[in-house]
PDB file of N, CA and C in Angstrom:
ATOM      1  N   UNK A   1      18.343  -0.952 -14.028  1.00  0.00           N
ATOM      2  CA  UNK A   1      17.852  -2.126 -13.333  1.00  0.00           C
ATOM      3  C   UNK A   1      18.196  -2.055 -11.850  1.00  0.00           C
ATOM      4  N   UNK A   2      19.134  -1.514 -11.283  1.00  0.00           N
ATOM      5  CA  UNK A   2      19.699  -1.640 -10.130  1.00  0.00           C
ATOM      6  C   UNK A   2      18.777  -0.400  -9.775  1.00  0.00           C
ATOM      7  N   UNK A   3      18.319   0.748 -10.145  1.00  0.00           N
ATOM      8  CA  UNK A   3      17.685   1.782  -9.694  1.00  0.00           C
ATOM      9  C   UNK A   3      16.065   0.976  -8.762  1.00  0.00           C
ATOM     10  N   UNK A   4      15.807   0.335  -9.745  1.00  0.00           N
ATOM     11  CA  UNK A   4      14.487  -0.219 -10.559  1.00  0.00           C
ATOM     12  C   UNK A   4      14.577  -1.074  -8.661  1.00  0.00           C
ATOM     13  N   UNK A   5      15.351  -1.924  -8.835  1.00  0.00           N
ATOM     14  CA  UNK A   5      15.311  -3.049  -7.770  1.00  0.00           C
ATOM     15  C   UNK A   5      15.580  -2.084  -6.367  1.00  0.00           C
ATOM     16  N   UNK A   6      16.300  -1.355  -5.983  1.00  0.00           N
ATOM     17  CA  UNK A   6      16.565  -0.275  -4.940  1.00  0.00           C
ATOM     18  C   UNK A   6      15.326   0.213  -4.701  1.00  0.00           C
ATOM     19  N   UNK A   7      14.172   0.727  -5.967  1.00  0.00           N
ATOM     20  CA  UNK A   7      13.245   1.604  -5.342  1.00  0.00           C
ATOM     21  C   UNK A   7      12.170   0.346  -5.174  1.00  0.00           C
ATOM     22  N   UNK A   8      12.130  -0.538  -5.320  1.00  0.00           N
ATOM     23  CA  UNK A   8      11.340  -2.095  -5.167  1.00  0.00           C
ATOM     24  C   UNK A   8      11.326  -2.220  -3.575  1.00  0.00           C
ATOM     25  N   UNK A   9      13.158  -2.371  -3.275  1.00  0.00           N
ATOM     26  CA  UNK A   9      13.701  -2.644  -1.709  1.00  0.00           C
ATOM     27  C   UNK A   9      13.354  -1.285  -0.743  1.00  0.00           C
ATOM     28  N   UNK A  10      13.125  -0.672  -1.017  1.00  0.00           N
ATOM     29  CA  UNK A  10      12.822   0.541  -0.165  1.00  0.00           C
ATOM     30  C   UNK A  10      11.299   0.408   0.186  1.00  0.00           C
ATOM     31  N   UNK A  11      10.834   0.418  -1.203  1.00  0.00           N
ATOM     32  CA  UNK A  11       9.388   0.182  -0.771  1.00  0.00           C
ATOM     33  C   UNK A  11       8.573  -0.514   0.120  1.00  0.00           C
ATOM     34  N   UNK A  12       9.226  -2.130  -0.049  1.00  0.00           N
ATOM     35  CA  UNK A  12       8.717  -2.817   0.566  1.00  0.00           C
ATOM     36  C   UNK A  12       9.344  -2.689   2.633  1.00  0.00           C
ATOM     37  N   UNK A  13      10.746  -2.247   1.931  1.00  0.00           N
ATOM     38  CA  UNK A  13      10.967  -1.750   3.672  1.00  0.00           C
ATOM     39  C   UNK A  13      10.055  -0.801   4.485  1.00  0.00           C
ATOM     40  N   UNK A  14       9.549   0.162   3.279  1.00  0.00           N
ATOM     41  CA  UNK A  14       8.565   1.803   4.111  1.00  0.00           C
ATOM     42  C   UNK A  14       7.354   0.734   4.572  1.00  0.00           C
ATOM     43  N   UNK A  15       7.107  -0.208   3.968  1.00  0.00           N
ATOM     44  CA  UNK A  15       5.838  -0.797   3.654  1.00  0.00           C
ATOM     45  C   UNK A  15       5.728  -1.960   5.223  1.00  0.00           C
ATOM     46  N   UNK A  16       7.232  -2.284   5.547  1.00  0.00           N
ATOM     47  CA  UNK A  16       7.429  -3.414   6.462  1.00  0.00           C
ATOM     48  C   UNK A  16       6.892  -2.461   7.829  1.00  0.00           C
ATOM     49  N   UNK A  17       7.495  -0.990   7.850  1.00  0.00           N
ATOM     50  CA  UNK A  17       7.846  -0.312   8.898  1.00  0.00           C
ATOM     51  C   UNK A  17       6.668  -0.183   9.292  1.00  0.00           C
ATOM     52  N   UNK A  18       6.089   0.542   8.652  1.00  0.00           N
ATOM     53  CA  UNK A  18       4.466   1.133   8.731  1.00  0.00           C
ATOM     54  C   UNK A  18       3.610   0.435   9.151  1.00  0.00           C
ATOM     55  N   UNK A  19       4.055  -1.042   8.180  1.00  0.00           N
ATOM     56  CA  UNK A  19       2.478  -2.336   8.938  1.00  0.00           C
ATOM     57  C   UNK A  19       3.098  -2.654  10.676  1.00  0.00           C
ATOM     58  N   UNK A  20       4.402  -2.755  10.797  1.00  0.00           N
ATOM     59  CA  UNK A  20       4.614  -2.788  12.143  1.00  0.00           C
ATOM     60  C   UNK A  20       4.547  -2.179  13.403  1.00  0.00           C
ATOM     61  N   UNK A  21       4.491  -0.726  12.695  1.00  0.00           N
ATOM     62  CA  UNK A  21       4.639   0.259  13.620  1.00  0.00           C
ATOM     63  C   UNK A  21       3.207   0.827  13.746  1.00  0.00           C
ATOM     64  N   UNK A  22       2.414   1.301  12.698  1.00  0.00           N
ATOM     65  CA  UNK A  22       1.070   1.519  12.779  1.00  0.00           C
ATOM     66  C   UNK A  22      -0.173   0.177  13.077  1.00  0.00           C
ATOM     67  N   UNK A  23       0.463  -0.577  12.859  1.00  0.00           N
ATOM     68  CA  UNK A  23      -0.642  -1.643  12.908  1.00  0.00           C
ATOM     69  C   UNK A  23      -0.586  -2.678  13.874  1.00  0.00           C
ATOM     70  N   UNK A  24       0.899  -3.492  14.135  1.00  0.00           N
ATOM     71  CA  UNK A  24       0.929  -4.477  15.174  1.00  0.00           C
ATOM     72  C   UNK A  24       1.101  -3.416  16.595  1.00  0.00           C
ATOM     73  N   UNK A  25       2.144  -2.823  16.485  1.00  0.00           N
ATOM     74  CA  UNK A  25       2.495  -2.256  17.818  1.00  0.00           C
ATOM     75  C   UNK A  25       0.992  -1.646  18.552  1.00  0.00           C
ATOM     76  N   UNK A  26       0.208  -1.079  17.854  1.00  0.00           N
ATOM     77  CA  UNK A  26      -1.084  -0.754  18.507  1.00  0.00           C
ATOM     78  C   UNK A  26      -1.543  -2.357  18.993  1.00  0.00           C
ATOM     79  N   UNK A  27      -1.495  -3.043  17.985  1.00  0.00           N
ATOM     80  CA  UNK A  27      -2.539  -4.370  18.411  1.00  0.00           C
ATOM     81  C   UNK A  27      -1.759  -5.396  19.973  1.00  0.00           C
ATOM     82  N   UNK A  28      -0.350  -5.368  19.604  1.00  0.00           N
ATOM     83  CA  UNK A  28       0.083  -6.141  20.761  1.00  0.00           C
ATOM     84  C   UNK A  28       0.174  -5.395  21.988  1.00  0.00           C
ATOM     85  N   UNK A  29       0.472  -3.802  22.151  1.00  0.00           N
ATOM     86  CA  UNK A  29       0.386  -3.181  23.634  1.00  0.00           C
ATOM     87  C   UNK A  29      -1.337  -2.779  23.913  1.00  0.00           C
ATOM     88  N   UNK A  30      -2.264  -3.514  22.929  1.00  0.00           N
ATOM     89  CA  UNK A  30      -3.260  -3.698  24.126  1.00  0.00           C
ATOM     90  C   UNK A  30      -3.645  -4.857  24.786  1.00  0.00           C
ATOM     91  N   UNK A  31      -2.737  -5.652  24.715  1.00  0.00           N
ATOM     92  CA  UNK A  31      -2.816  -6.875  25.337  1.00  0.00           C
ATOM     93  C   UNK A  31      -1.293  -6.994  26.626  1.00  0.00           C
ATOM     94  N   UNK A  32      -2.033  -7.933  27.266  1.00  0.00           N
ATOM     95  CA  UNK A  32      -0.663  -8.006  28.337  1.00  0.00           C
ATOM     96  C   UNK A  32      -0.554  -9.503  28.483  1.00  0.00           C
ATOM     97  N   UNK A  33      -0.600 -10.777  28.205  1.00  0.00           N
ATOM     98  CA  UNK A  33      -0.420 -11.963  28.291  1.00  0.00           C
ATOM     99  C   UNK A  33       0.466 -12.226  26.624  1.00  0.00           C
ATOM    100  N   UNK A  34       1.311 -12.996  26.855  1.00  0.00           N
ATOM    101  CA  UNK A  34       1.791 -13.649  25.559  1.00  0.00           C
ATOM    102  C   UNK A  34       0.978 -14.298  24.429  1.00  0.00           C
ATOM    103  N   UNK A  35      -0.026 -14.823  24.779  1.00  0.00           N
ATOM    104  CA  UNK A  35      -0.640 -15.522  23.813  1.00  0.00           C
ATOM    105  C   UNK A  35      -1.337 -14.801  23.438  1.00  0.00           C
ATOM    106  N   UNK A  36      -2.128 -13.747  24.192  1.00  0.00           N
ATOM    107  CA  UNK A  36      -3.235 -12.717  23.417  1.00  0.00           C
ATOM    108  C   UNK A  36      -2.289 -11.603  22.308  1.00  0.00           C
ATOM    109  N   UNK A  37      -1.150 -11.228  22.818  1.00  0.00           N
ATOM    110  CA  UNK A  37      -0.042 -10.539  21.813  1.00  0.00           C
ATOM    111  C   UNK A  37       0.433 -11.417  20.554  1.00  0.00           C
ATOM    112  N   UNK A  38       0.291 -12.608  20.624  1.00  0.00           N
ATOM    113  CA  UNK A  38       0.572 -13.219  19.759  1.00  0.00           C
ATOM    114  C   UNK A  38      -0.500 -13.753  18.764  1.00  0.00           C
ATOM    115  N   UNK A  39      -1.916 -13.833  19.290  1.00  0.00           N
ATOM    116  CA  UNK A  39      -3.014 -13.693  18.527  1.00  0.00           C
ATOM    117  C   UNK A  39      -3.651 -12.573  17.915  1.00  0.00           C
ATOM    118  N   UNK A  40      -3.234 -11.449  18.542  1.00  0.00           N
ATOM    119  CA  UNK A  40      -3.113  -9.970  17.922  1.00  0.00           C
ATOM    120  C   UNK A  40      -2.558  -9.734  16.796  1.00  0.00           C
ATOM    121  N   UNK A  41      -0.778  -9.912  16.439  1.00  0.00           N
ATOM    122  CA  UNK A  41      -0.003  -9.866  15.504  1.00  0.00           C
ATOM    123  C   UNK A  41      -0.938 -10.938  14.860  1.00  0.00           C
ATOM    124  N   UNK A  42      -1.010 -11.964  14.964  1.00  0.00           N
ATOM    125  CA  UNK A  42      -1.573 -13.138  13.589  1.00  0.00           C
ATOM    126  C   UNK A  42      -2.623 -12.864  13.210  1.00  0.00           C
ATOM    127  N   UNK A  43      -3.697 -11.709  14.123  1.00  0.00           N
ATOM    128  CA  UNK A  43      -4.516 -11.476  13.065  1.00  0.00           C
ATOM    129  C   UNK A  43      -4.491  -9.990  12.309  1.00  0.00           C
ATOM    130  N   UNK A  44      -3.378  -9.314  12.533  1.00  0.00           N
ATOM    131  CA  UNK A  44      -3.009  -8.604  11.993  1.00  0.00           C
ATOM    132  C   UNK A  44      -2.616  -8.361   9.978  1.00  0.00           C
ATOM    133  N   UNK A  45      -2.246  -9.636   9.940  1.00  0.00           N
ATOM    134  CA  UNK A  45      -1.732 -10.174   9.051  1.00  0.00           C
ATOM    135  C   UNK A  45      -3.232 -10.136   7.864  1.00  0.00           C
ATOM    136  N   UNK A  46      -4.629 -10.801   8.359  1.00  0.00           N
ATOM    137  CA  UNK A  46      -5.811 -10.418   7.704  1.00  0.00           C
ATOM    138  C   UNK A  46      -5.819  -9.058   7.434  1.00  0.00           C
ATOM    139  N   UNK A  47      -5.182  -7.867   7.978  1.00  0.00           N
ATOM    140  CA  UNK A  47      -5.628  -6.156   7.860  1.00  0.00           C
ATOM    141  C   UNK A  47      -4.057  -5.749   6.735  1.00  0.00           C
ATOM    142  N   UNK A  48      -2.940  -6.932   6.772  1.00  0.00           N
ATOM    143  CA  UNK A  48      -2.369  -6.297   5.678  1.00  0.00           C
ATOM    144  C   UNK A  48      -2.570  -7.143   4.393  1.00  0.00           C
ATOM    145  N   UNK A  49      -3.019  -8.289   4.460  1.00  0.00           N
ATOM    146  CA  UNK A  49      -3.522  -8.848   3.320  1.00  0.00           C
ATOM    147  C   UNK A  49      -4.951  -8.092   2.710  1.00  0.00           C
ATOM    148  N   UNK A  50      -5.368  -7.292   3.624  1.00  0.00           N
ATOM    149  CA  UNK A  50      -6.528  -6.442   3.127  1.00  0.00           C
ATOM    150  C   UNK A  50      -5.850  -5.294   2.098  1.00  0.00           C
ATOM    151  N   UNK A  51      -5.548  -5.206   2.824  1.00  0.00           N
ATOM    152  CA  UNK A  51      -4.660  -3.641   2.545  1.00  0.00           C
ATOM    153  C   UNK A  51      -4.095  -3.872   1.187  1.00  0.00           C
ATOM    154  N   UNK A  52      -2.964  -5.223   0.923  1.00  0.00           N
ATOM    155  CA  UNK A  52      -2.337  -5.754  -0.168  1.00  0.00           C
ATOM    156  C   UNK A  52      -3.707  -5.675  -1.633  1.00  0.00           C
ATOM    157  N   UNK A  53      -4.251  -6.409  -1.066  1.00  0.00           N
ATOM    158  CA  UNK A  53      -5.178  -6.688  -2.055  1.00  0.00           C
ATOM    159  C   UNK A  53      -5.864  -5.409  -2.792  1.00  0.00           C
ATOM    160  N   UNK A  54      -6.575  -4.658  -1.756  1.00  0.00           N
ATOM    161  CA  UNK A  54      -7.243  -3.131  -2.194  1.00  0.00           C
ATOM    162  C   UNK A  54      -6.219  -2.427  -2.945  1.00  0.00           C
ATOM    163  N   UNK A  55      -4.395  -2.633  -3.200  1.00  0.00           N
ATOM    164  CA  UNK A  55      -4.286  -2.031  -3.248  1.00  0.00           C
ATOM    165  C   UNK A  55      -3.476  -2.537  -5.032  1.00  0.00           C
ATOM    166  N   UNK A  56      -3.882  -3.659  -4.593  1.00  0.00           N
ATOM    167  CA  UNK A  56      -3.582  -4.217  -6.551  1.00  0.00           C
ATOM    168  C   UNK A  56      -5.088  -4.084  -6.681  1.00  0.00           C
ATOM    169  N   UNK A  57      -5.966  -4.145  -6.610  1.00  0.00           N
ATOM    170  CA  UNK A  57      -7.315  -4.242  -7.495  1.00  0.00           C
ATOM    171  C   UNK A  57      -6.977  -2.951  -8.087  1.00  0.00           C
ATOM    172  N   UNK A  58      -6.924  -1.458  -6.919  1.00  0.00           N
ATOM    173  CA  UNK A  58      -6.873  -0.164  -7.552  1.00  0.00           C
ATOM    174  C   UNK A  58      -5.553   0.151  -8.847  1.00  0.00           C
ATOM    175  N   UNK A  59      -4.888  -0.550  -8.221  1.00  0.00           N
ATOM    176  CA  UNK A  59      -3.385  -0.747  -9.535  1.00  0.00           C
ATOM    177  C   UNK A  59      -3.971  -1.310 -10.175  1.00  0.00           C
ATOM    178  N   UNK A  60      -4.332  -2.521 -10.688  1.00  0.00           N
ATOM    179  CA  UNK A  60      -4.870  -3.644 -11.554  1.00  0.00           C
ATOM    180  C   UNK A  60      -6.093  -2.485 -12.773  1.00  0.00           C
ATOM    181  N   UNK A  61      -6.855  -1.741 -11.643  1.00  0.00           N
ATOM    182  CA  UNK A  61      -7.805  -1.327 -12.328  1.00  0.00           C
ATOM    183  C   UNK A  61      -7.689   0.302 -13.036  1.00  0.00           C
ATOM    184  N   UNK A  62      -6.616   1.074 -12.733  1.00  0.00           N
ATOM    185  CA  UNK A  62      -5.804   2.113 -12.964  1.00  0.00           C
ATOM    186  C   UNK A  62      -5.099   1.040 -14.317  1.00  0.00           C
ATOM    187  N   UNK A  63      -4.118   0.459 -14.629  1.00  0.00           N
ATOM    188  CA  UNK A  63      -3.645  -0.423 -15.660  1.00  0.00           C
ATOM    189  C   UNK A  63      -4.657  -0.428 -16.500  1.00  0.00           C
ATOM    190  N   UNK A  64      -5.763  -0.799 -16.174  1.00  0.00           N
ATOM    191  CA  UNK A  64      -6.723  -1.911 -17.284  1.00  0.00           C
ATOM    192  C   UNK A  64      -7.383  -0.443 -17.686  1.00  0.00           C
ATOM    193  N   UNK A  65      -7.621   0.696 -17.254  1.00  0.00           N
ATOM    194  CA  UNK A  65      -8.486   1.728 -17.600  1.00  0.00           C
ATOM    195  C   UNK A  65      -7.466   2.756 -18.258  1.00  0.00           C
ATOM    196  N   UNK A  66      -6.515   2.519 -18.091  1.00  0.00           N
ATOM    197  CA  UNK A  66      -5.366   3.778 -18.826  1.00  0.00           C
ATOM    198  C   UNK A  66      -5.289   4.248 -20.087  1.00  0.00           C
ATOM    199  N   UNK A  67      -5.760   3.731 -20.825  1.00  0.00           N
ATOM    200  CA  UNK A  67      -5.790   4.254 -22.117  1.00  0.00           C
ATOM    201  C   UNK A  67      -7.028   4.805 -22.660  1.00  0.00           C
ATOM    202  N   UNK A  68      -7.933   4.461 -21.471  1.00  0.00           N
ATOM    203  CA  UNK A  68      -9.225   5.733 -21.820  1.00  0.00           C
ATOM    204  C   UNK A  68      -8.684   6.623 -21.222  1.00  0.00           C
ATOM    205  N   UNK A  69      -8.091   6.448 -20.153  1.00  0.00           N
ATOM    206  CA  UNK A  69      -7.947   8.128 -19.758  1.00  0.00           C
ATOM    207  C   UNK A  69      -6.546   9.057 -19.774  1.00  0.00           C
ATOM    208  N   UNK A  70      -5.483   8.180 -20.040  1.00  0.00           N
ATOM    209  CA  UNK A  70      -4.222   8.617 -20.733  1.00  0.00           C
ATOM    210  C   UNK A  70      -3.913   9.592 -21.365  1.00  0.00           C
TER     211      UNK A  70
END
């Protein structure tokens, strides 16, 4: 269980790094005013809720198909 929860916490850390580093940091250094950097990051948030989602449907649908192809 403690393995289980460690590789949970890691994940979601690789997962924190990546949306920040690949995704906001591009979006806020092309802006130079505070409020446009800050409307950047918030809509950032739509491209990892994208991301989230595409990426349980493909889990969801890998699950639901596994035992045909198992």
């Amino acid at each position: 269980m403690i393995t289980t929860n460690l590789a949970i916490y890691l994940a979601i850390g690789a997962i924190g790094v990546g949306y920040l580093a690949f995704i906001v940091a591009p979006a806020c250094s092309s802006y130079s005013r505070p409020w446009e950097k800050a409307a950047a990051a918030f809509l950032t948030l739509f491209i990892l809720a994208g991301l989230m989602v595409t990426g349980a449907a493909i889990g969801g649908a890998l699950v639901w198909s596994y035992d045909r192809w198992g």
